[in-house]
Protein backbone atom coordinates (compact mmCIF):
# COMPACT_ATOMS: atom_id res chain seq x y z
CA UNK A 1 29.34 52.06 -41.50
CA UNK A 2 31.78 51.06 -38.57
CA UNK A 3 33.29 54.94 -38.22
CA UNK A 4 31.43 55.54 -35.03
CA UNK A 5 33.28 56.58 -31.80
CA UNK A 6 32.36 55.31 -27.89
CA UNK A 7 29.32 57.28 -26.77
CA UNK A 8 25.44 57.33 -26.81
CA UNK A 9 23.47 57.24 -29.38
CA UNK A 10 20.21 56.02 -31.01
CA UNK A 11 19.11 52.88 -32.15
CA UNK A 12 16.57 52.83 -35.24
CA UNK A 13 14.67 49.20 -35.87
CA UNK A 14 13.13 49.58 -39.38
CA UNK A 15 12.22 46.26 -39.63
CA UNK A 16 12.68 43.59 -43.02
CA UNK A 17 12.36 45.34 -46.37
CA UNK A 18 8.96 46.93 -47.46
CA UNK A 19 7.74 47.09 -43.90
CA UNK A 20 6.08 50.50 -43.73
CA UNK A 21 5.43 50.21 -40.19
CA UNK A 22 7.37 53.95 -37.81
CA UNK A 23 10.79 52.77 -36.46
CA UNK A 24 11.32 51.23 -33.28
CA UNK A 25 13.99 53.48 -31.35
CA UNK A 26 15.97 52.55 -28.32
CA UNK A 27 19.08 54.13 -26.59
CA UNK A 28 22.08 52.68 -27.70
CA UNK A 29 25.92 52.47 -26.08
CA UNK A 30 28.55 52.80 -29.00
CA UNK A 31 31.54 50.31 -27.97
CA UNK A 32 34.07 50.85 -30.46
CA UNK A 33 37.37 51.06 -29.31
CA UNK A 34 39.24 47.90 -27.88
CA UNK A 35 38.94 48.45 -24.68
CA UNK A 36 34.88 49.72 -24.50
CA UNK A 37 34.20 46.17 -26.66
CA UNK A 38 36.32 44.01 -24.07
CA UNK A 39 34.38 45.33 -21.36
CA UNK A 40 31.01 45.49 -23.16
CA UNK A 41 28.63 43.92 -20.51
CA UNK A 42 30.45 42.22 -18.08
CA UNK A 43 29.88 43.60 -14.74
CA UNK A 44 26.44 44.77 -15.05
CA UNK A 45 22.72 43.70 -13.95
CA UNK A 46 20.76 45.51 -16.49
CA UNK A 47 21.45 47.50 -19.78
CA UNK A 48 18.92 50.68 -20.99
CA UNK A 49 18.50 49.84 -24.41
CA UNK A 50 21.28 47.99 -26.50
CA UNK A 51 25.10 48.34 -26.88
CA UNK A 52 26.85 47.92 -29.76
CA UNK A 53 30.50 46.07 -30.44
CA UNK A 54 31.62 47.34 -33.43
CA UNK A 55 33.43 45.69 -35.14
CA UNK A 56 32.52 41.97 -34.00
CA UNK A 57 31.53 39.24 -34.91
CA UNK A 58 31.00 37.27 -31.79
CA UNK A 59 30.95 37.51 -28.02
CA UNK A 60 31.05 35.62 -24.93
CA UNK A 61 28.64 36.12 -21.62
CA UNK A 62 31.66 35.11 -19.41
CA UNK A 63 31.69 36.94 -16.15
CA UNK A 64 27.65 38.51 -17.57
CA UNK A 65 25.52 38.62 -14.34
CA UNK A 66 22.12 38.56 -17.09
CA UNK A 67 21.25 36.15 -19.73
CA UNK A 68 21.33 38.94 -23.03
CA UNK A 69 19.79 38.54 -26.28
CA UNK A 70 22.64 39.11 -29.37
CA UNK A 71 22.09 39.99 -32.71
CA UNK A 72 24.43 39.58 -34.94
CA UNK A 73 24.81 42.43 -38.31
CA UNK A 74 26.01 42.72 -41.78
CA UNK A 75 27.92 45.52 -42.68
CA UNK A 76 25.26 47.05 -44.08
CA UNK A 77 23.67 46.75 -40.71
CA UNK A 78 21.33 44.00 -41.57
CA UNK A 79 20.42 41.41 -38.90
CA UNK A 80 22.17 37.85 -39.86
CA UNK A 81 20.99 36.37 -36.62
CA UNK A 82 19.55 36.82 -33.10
CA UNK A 83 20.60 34.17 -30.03
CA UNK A 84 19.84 34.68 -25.99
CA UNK A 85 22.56 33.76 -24.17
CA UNK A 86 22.58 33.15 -20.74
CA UNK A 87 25.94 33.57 -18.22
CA UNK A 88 28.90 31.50 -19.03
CA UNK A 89 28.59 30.92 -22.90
CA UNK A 90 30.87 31.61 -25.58
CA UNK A 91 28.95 31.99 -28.83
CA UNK A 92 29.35 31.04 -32.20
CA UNK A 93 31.11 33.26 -34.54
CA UNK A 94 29.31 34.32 -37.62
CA UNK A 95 31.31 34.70 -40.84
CA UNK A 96 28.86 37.72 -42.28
CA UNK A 97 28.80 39.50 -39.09
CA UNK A 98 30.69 43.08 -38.72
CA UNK A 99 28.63 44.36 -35.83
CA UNK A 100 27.07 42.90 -32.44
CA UNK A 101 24.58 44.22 -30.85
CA UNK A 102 23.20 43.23 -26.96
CA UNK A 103 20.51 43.99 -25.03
CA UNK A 104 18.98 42.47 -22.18
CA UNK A 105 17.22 38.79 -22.58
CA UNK A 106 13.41 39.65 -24.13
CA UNK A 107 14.05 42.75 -25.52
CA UNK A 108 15.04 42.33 -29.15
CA UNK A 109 11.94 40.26 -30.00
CA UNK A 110 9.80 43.39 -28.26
CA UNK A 111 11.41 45.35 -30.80
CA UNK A 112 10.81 43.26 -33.30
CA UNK A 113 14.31 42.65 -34.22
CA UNK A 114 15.04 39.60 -36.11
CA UNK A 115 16.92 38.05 -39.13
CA UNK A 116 16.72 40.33 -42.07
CA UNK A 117 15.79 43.18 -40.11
CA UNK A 118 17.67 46.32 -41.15
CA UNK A 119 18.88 49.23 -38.54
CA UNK A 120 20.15 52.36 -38.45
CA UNK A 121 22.66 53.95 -35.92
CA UNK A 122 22.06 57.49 -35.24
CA UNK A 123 24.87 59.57 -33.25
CA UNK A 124 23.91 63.21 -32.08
CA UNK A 125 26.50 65.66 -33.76
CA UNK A 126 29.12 66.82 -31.91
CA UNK A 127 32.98 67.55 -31.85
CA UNK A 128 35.14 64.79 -33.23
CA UNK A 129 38.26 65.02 -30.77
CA UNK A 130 40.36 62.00 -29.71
């Protein structure tokens, strides 16, 4: 799980085990190099859909111009815990955590997104250059 490259992708919210109910899907930002996870963020006043620092396991809303919600994953991409943070906060680092995702403040609990809460990260094919 943690092979994907910066881009776009897809965001699938299944929800906990043995929840039949269709996926949630957003538009998600792949931040996976150094530099795309430093800048994450910072800088902006609004986010479509969620970005994801991989690999992480924390982050900080230093320099953030919008409180964002954080959810912290597993490596098997299960939700260990979701936080809003607003501007200015450096949060906690979680020990399970190989994955952070952020979206703006609100929008995880629309999606349902919470502890236990499995996702999927789908990236359209394409060429594999560097």
């Amino acid at each position: 799980m943690g092979r994907w490259r910066d881009g776009r992708g897809e965001l699938e919210i299944r929800g906990r085990t043995g929840d039949e109910r269709e996926p949630v899907r957003v538009p998600l930002e792949l931040a996976c190099s150094y530099r795309a996870r430093t800048r994450g963020l910072l800088g902006r006043d609004s986010v479509d859909g969620a970005m994801l620092l991989s690999p992480a396991g924390s982050v900080h809303t230093f320099r953030m111009r919008m409180p964002i919600d954080v959810a912290y994953l597993d490596r098997r991409l299960r939700v260990v815990a979701v936080r809003t943070m607003p501007p200015g906060r450096l949060g906690r680092p979680r020990l399970r955590a190989r994955h952070v995702l952020e979206a703006e403040a609100g929008a995880m609990a629309r999606w349902g997104l919470e502890a236990g809460t499995r996702v999927t990260v789908v990236v359209p094919p394409g060429p594999r250059g560097g």
